[in-house]
PDB file of N, CA and C in Angstrom:
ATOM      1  N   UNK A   1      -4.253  21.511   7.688  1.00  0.00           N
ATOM      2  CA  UNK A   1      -4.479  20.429   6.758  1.00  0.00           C
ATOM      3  C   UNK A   1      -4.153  20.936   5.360  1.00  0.00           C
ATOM      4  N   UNK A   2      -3.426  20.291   4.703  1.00  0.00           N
ATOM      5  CA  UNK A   2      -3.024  20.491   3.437  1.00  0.00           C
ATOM      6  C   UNK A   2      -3.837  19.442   2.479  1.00  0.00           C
ATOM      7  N   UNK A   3      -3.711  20.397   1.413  1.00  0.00           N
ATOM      8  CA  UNK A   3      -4.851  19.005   0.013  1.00  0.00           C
ATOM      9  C   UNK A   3      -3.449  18.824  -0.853  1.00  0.00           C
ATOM     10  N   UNK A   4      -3.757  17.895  -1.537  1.00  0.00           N
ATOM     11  CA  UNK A   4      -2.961  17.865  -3.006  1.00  0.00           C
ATOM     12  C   UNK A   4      -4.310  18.509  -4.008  1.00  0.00           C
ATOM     13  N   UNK A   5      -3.176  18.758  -4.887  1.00  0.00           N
ATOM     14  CA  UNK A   5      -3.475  19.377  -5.885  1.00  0.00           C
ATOM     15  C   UNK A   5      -4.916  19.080  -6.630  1.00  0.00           C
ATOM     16  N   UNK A   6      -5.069  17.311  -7.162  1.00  0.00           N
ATOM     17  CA  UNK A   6      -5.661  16.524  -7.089  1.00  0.00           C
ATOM     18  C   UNK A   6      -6.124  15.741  -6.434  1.00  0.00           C
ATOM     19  N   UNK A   7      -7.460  15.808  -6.069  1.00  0.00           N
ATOM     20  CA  UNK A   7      -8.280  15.397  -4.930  1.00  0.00           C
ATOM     21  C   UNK A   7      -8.875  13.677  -5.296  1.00  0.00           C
ATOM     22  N   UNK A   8      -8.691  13.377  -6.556  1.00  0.00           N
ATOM     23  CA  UNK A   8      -9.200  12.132  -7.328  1.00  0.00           C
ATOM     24  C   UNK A   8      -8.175  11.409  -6.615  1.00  0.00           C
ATOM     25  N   UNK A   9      -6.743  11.377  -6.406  1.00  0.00           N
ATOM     26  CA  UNK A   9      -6.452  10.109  -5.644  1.00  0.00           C
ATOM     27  C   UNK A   9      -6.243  10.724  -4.298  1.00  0.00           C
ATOM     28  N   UNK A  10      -7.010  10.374  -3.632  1.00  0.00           N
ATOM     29  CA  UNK A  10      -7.223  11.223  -2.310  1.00  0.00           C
ATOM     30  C   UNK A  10      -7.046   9.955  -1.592  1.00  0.00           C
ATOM     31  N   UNK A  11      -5.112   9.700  -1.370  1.00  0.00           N
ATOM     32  CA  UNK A  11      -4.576   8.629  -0.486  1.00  0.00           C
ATOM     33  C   UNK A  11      -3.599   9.469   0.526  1.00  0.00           C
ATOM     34  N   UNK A  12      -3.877  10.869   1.192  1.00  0.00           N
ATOM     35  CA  UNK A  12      -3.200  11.330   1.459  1.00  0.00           C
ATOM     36  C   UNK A  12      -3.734  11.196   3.200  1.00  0.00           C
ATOM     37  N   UNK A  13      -3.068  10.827   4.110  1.00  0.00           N
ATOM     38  CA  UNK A  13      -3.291  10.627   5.464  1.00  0.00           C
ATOM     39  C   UNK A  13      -3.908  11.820   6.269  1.00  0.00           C
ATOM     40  N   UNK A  14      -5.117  12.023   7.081  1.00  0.00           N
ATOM     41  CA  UNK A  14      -5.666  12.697   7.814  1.00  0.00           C
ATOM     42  C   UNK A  14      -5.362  12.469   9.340  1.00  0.00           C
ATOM     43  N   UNK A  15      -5.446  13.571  10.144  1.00  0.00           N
ATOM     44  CA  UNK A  15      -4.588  13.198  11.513  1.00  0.00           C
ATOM     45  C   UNK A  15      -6.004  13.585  12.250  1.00  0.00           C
ATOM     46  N   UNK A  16      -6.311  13.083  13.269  1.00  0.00           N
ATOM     47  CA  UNK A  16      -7.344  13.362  14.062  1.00  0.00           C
ATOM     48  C   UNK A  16      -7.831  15.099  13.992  1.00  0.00           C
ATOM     49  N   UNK A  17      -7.029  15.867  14.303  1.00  0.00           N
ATOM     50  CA  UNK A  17      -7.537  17.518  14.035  1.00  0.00           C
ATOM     51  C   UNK A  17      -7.635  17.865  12.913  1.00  0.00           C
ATOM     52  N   UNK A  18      -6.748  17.427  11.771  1.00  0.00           N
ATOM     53  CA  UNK A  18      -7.752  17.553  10.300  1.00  0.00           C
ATOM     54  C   UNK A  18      -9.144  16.480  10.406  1.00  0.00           C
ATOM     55  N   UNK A  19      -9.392  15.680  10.528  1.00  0.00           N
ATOM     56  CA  UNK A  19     -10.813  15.133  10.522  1.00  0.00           C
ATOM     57  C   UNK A  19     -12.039  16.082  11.518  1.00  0.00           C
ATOM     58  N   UNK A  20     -11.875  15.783  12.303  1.00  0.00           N
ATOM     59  CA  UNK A  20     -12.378  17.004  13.387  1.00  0.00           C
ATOM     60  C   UNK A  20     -12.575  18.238  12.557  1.00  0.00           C
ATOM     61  N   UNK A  21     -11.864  18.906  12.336  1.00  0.00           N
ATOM     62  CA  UNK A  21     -12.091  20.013  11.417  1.00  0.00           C
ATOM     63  C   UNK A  21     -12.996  19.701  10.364  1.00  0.00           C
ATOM     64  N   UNK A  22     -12.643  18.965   9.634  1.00  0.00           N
ATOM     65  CA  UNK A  22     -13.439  19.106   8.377  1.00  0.00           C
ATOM     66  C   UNK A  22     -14.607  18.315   8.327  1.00  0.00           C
ATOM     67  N   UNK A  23     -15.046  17.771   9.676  1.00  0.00           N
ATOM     68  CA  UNK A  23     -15.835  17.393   9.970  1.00  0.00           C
ATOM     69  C   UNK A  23     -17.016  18.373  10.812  1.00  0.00           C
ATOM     70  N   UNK A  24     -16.459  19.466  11.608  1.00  0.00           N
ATOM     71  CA  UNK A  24     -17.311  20.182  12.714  1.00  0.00           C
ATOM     72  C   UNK A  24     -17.403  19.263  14.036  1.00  0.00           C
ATOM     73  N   UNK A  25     -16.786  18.386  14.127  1.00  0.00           N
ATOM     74  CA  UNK A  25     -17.236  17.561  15.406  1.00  0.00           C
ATOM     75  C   UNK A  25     -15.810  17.848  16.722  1.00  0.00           C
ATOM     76  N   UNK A  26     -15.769  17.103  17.987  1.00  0.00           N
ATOM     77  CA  UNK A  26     -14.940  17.255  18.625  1.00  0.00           C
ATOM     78  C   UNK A  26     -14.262  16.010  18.351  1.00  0.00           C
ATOM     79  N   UNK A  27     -13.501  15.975  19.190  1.00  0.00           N
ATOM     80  CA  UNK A  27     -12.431  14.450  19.460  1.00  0.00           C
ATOM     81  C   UNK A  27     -13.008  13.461  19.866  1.00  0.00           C
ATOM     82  N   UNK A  28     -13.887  13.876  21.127  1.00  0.00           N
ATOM     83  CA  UNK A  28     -14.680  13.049  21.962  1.00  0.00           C
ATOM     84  C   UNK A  28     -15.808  12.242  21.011  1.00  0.00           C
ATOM     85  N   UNK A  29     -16.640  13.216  20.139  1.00  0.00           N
ATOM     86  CA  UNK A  29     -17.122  12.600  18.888  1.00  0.00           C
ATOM     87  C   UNK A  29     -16.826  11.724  18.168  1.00  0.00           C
ATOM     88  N   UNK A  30     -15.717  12.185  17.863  1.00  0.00           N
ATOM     89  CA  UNK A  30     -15.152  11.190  16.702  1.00  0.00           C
ATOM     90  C   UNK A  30     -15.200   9.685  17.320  1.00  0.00           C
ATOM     91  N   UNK A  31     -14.290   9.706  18.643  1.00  0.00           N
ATOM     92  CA  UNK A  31     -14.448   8.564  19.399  1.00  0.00           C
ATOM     93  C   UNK A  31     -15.254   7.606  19.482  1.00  0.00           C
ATOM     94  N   UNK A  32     -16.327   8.460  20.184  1.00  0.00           N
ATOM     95  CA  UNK A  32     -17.532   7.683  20.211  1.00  0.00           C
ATOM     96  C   UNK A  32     -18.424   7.654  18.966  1.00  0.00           C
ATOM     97  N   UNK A  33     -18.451   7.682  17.752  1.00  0.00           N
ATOM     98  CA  UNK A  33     -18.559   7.449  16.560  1.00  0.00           C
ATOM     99  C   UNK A  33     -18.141   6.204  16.310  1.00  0.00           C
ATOM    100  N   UNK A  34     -16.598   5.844  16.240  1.00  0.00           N
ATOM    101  CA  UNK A  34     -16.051   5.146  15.870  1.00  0.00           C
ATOM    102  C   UNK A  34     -16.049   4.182  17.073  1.00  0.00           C
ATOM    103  N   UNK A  35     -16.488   3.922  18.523  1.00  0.00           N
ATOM    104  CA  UNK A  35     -17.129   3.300  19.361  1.00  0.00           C
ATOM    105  C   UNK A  35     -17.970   2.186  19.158  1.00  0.00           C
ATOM    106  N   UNK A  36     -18.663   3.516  18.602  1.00  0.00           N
ATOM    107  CA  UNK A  36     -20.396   2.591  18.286  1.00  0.00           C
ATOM    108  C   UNK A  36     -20.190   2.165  16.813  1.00  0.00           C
ATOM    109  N   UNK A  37     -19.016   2.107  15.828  1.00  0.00           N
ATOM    110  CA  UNK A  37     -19.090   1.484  14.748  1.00  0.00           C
ATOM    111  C   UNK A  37     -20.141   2.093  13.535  1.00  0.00           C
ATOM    112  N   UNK A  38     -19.799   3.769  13.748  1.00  0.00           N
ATOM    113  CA  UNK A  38     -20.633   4.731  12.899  1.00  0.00           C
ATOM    114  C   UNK A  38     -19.333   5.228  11.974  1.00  0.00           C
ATOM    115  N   UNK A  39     -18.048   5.704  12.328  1.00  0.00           N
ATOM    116  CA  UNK A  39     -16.985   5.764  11.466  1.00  0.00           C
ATOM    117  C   UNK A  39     -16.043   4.917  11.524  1.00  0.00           C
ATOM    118  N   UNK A  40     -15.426   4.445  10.251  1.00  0.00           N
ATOM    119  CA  UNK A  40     -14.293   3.972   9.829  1.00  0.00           C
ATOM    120  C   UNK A  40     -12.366   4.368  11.137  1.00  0.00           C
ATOM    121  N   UNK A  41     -12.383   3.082  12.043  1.00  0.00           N
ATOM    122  CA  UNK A  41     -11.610   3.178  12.714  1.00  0.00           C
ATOM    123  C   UNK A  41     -10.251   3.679  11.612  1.00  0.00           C
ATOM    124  N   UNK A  42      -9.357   4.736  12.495  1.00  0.00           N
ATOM    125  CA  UNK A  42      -7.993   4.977  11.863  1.00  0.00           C
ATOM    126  C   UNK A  42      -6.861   3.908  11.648  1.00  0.00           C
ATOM    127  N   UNK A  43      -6.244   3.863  10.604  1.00  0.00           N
ATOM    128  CA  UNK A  43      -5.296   3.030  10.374  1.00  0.00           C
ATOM    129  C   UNK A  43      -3.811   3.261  10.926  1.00  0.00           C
ATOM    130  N   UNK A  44      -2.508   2.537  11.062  1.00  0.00           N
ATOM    131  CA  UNK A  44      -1.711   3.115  11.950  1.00  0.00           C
ATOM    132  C   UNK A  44      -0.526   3.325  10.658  1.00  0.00           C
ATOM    133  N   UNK A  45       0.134   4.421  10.826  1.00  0.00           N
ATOM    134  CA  UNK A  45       0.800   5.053   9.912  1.00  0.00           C
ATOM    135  C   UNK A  45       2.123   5.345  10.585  1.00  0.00           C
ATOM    136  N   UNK A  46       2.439   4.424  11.476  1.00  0.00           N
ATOM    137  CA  UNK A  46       3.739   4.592  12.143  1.00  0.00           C
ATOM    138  C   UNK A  46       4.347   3.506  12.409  1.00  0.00           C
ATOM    139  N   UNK A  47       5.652   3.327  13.390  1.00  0.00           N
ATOM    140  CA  UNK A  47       6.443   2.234  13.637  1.00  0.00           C
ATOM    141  C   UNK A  47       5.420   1.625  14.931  1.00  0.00           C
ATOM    142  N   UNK A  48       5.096   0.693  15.472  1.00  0.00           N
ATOM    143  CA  UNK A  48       4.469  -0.351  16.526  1.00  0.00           C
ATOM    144  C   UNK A  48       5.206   0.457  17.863  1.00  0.00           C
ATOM    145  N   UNK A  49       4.698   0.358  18.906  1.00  0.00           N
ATOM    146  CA  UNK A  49       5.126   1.408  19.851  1.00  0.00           C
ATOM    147  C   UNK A  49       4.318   2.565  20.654  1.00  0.00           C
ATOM    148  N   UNK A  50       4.925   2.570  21.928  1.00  0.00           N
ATOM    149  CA  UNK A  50       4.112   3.568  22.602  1.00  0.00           C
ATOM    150  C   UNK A  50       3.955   5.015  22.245  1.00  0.00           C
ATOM    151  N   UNK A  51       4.840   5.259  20.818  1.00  0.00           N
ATOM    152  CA  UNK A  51       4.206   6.772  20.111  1.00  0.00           C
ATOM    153  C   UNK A  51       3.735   6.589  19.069  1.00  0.00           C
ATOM    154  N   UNK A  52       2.983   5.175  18.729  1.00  0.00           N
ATOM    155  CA  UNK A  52       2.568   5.031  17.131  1.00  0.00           C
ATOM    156  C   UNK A  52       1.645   5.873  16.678  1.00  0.00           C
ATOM    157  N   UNK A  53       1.547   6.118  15.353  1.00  0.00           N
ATOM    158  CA  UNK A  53       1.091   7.075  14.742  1.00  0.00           C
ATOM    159  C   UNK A  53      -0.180   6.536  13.969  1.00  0.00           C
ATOM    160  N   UNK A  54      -1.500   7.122  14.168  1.00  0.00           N
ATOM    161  CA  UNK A  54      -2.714   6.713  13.618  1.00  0.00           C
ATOM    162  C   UNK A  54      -3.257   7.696  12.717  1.00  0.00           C
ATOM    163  N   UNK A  55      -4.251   7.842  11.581  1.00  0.00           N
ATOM    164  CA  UNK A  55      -4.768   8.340  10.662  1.00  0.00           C
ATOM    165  C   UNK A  55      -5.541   7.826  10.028  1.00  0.00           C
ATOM    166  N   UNK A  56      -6.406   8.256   8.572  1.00  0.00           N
ATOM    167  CA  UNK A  56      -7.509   7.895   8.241  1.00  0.00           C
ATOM    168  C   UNK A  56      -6.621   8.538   6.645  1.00  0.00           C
ATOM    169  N   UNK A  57      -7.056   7.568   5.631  1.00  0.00           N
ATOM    170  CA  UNK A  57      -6.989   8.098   4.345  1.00  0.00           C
ATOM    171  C   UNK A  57      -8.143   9.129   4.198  1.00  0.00           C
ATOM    172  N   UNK A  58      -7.756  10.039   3.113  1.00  0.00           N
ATOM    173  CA  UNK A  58      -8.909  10.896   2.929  1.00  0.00           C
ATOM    174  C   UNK A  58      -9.972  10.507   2.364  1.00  0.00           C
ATOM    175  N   UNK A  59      -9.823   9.364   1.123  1.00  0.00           N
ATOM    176  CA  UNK A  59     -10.786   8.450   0.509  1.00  0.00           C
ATOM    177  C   UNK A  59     -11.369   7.221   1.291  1.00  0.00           C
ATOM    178  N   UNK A  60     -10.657   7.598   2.636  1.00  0.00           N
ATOM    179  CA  UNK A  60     -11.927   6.905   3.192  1.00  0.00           C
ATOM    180  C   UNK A  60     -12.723   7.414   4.035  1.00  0.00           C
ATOM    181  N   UNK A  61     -12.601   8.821   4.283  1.00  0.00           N
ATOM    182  CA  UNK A  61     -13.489   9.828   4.596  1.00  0.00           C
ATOM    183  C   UNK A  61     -14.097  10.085   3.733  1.00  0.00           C
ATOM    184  N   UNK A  62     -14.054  10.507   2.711  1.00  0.00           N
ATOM    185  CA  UNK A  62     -15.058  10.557   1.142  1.00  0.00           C
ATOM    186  C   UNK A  62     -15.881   9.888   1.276  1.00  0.00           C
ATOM    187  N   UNK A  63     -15.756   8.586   1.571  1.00  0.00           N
ATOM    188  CA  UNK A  63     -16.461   7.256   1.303  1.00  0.00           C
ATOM    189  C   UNK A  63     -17.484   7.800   2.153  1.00  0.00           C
ATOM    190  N   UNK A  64     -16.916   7.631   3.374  1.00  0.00           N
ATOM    191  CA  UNK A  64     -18.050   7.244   4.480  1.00  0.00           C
ATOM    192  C   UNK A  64     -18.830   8.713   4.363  1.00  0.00           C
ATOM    193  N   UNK A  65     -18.605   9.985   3.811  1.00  0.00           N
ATOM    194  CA  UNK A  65     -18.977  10.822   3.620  1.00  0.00           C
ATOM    195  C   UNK A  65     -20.589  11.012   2.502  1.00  0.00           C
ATOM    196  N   UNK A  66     -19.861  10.287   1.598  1.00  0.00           N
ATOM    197  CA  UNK A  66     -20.517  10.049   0.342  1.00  0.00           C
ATOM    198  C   UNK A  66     -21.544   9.131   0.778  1.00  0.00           C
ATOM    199  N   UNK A  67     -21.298   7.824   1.995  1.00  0.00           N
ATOM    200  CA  UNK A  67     -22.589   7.049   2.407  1.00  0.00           C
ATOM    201  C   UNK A  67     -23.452   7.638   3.307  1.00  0.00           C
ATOM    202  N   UNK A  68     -22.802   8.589   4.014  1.00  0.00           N
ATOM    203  CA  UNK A  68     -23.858   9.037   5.142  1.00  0.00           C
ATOM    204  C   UNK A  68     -25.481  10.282   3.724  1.00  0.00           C
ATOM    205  N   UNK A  69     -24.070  10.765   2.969  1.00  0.00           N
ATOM    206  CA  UNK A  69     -25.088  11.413   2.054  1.00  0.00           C
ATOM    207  C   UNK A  69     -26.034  10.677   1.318  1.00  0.00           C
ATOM    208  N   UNK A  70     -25.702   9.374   1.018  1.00  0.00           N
ATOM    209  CA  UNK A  70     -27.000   8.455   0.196  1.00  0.00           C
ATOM    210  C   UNK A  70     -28.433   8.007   1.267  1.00  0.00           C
ATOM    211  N   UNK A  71     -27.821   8.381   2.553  1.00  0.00           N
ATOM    212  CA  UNK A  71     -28.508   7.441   3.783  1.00  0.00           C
ATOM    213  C   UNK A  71     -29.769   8.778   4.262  1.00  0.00           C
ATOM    214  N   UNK A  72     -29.237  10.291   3.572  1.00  0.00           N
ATOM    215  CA  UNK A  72     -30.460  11.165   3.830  1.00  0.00           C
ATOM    216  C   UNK A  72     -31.122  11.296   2.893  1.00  0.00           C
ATOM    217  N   UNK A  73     -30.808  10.974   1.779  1.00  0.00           N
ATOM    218  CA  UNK A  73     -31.711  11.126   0.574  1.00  0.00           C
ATOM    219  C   UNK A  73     -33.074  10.131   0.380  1.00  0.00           C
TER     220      UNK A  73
END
C-alpha cells in the first residue's frame, strides 16, 4: 500500500489487502462486516464485467474509522 504525500485529500483507492492490513482483520471479516452493514460496501473502480475491479476510498475508511472512534468514547 502506498500513501500520497498528503493524506488531507485522501481520494486515493484501497484494494481489499490494503484495508485488511491496515485494519488487522482477515478477508472473511471484512465480509462479514460489510454483510451485516458495519462497513462501508466497496465501490467499483473498473470496466462492468467478470474481472471488475472493486475498492474503497481511503476517506472513506477515515470516516468510518473516525465513527467507530466517537462510538467508544
Amino acid at each position: 500500500m502506498t500513501k500520497p504525500a498528503s493524506t488531507a485529500a485522501s481520494n486515493y483507492v484501497l484494494r481489499h489487502h490494503d484495508v485488511c492490513e491496515m485494519l488487522g482483520v482477515s478477508r472473511a471479516t471484512l465480509w462479514r462486516w460489510q454483510r451485516d452493514g458495519h462497513f462501508p460496501k466497496p465501490k467499483q473502480i473498473g470496466p462492468d464485467g467478470p474481472r471488475a475491479l472493486f475498492g474503497w476510498l481511503a476517506s472513506d475508511i477515515e470516516a468510518w474509522l473516525a465513527s467507530r472512534r466517537t462510538l467508544r468514547i
